[in-house]
C-alpha atoms as a PDB file:
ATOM      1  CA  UNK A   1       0.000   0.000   0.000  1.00  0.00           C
ATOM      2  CA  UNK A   2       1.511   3.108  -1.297  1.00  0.00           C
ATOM      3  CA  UNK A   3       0.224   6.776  -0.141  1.00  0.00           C
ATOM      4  CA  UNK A   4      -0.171   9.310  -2.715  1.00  0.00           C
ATOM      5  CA  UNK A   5      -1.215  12.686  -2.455  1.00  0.00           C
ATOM      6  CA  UNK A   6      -4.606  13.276  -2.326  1.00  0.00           C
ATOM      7  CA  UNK A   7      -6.158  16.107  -3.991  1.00  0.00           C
ATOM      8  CA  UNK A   8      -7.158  17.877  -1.074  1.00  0.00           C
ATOM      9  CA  UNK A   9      -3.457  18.102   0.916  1.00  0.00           C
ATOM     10  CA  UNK A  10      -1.476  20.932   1.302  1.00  0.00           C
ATOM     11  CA  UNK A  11       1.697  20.559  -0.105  1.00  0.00           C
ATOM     12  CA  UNK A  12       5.039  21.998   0.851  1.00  0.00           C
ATOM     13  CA  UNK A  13       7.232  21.980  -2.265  1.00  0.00           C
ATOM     14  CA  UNK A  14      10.567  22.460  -1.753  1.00  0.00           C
ATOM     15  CA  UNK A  15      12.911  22.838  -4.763  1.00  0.00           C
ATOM     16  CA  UNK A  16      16.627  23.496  -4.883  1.00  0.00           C
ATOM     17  CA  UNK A  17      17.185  27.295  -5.306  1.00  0.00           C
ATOM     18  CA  UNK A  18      19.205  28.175  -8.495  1.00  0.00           C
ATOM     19  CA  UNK A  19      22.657  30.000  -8.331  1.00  0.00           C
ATOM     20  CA  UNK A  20      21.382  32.436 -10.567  1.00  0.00           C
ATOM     21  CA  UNK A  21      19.023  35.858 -10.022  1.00  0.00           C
ATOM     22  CA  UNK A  22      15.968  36.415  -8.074  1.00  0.00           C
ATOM     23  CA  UNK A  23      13.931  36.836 -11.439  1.00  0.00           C
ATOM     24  CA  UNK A  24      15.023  33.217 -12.719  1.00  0.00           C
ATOM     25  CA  UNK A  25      14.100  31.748  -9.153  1.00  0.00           C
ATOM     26  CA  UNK A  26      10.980  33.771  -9.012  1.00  0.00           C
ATOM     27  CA  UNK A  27       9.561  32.631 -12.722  1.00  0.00           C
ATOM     28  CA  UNK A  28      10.321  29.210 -11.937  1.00  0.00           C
ATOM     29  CA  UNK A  29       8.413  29.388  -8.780  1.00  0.00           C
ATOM     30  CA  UNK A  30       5.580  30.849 -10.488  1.00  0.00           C
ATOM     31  CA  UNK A  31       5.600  28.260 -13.201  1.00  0.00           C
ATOM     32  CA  UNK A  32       5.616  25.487 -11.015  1.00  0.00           C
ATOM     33  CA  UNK A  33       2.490  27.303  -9.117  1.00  0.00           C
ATOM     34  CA  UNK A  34       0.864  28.010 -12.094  1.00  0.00           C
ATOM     35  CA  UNK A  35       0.818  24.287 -13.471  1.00  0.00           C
ATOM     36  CA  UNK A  36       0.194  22.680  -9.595  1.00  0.00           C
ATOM     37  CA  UNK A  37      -2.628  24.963  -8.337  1.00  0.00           C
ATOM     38  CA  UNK A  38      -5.666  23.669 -10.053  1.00  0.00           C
ATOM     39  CA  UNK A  39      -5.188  20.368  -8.452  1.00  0.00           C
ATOM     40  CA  UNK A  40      -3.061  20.946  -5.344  1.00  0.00           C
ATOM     41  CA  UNK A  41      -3.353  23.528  -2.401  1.00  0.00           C
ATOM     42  CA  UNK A  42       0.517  24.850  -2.616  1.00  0.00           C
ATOM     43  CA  UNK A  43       3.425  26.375  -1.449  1.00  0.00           C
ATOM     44  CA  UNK A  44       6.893  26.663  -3.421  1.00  0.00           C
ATOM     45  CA  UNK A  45       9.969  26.935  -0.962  1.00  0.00           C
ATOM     46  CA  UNK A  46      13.358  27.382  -2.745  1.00  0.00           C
ATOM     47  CA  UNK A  47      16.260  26.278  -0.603  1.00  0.00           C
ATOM     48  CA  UNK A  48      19.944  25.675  -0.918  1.00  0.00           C
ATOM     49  CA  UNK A  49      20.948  21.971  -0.673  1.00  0.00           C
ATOM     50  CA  UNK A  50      23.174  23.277   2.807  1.00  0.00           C
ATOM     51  CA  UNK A  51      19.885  24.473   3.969  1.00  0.00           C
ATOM     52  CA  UNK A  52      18.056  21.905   3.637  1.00  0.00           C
ATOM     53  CA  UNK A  53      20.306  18.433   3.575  1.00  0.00           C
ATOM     54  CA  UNK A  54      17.105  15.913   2.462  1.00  0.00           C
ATOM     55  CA  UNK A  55      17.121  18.140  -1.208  1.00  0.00           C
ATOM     56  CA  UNK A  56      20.546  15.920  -2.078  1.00  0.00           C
ATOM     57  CA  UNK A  57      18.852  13.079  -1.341  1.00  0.00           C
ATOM     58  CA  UNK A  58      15.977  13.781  -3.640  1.00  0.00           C
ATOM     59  CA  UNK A  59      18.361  14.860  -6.457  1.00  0.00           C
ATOM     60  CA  UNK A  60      20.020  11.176  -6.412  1.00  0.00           C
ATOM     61  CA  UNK A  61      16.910  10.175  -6.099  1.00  0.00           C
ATOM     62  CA  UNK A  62      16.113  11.623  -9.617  1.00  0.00           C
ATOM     63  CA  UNK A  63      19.333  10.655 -11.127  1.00  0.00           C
ATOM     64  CA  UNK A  64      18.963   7.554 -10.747  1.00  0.00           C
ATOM     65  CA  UNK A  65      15.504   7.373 -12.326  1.00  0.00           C
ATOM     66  CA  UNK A  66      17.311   9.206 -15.207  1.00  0.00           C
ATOM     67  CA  UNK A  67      20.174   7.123 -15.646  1.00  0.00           C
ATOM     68  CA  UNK A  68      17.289   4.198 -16.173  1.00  0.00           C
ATOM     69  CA  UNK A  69      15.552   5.921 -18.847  1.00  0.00           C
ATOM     70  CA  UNK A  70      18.159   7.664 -20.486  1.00  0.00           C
ATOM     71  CA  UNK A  71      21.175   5.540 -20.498  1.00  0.00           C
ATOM     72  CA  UNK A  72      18.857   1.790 -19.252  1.00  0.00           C
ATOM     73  CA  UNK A  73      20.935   1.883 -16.150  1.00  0.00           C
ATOM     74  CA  UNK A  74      19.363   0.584 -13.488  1.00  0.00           C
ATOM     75  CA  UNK A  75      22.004   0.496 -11.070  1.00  0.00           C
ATOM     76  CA  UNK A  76      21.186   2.947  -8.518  1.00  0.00           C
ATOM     77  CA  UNK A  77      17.925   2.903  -9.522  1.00  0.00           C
ATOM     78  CA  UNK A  78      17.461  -0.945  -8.561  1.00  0.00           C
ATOM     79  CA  UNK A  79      19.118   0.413  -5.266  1.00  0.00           C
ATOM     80  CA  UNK A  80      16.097   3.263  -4.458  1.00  0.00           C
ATOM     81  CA  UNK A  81      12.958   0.960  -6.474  1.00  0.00           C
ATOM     82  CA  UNK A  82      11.817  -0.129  -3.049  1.00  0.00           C
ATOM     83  CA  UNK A  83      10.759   3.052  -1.936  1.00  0.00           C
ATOM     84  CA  UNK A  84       9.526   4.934  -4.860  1.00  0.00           C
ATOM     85  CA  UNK A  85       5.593   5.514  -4.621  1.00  0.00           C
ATOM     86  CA  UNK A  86       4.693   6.635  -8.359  1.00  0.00           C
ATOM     87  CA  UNK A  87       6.608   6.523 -11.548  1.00  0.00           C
ATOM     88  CA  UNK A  88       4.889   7.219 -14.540  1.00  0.00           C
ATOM     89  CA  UNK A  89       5.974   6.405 -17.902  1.00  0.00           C
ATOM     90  CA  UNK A  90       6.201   9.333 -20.683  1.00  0.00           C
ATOM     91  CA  UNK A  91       6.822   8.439 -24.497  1.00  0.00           C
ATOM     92  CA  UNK A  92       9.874  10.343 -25.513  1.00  0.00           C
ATOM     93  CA  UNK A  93       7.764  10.548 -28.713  1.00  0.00           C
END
């Protein structure tokens, strides 16, 4: 039994904030906003990786799942499968 979020949670994203200026880090907190709010209640938090040590985690998370789909490398993937919830498949077409 897997949990996934419901629409009715309020969500606390937290996304690694960009070495680059406020403007960049402000659209792409709007974006992601933008695209999320009609089905999620939201907040965007952008943090430094020192700030927030868990945000490394997630981004070898994510490389891993990219290494299987871009490269069929499933070695760290096979080592984080267990405790992925959702993964959705998208045709590269």
């Amino acid at each position: 039994d897997r949990n996934i979020i419901l629409k009715w949670e309020f969500i606390k994203f937290y996304a690694a904030r960009k070495e680059t200026n406020k403007y960049l880090n402000k659209q792409f907190e709007t974006q992601i906003k933008d695209a999320l709010a009609w089905i999620l209640d939201i907040d965007i938090f952008l943090r430094y990786p020192h700030q927030e040590k868990w945000l490394q985690l997630v981004d070898s998370f994510a490389y891993a799942i990219f290494r299987k789909h871009e490269y069929d490398d499933y070695g760290l993937y096979n080592i984080i499968s267990d405790n992925i919830s959702l993964e959705i498949q998208y045709s590269k077409n």
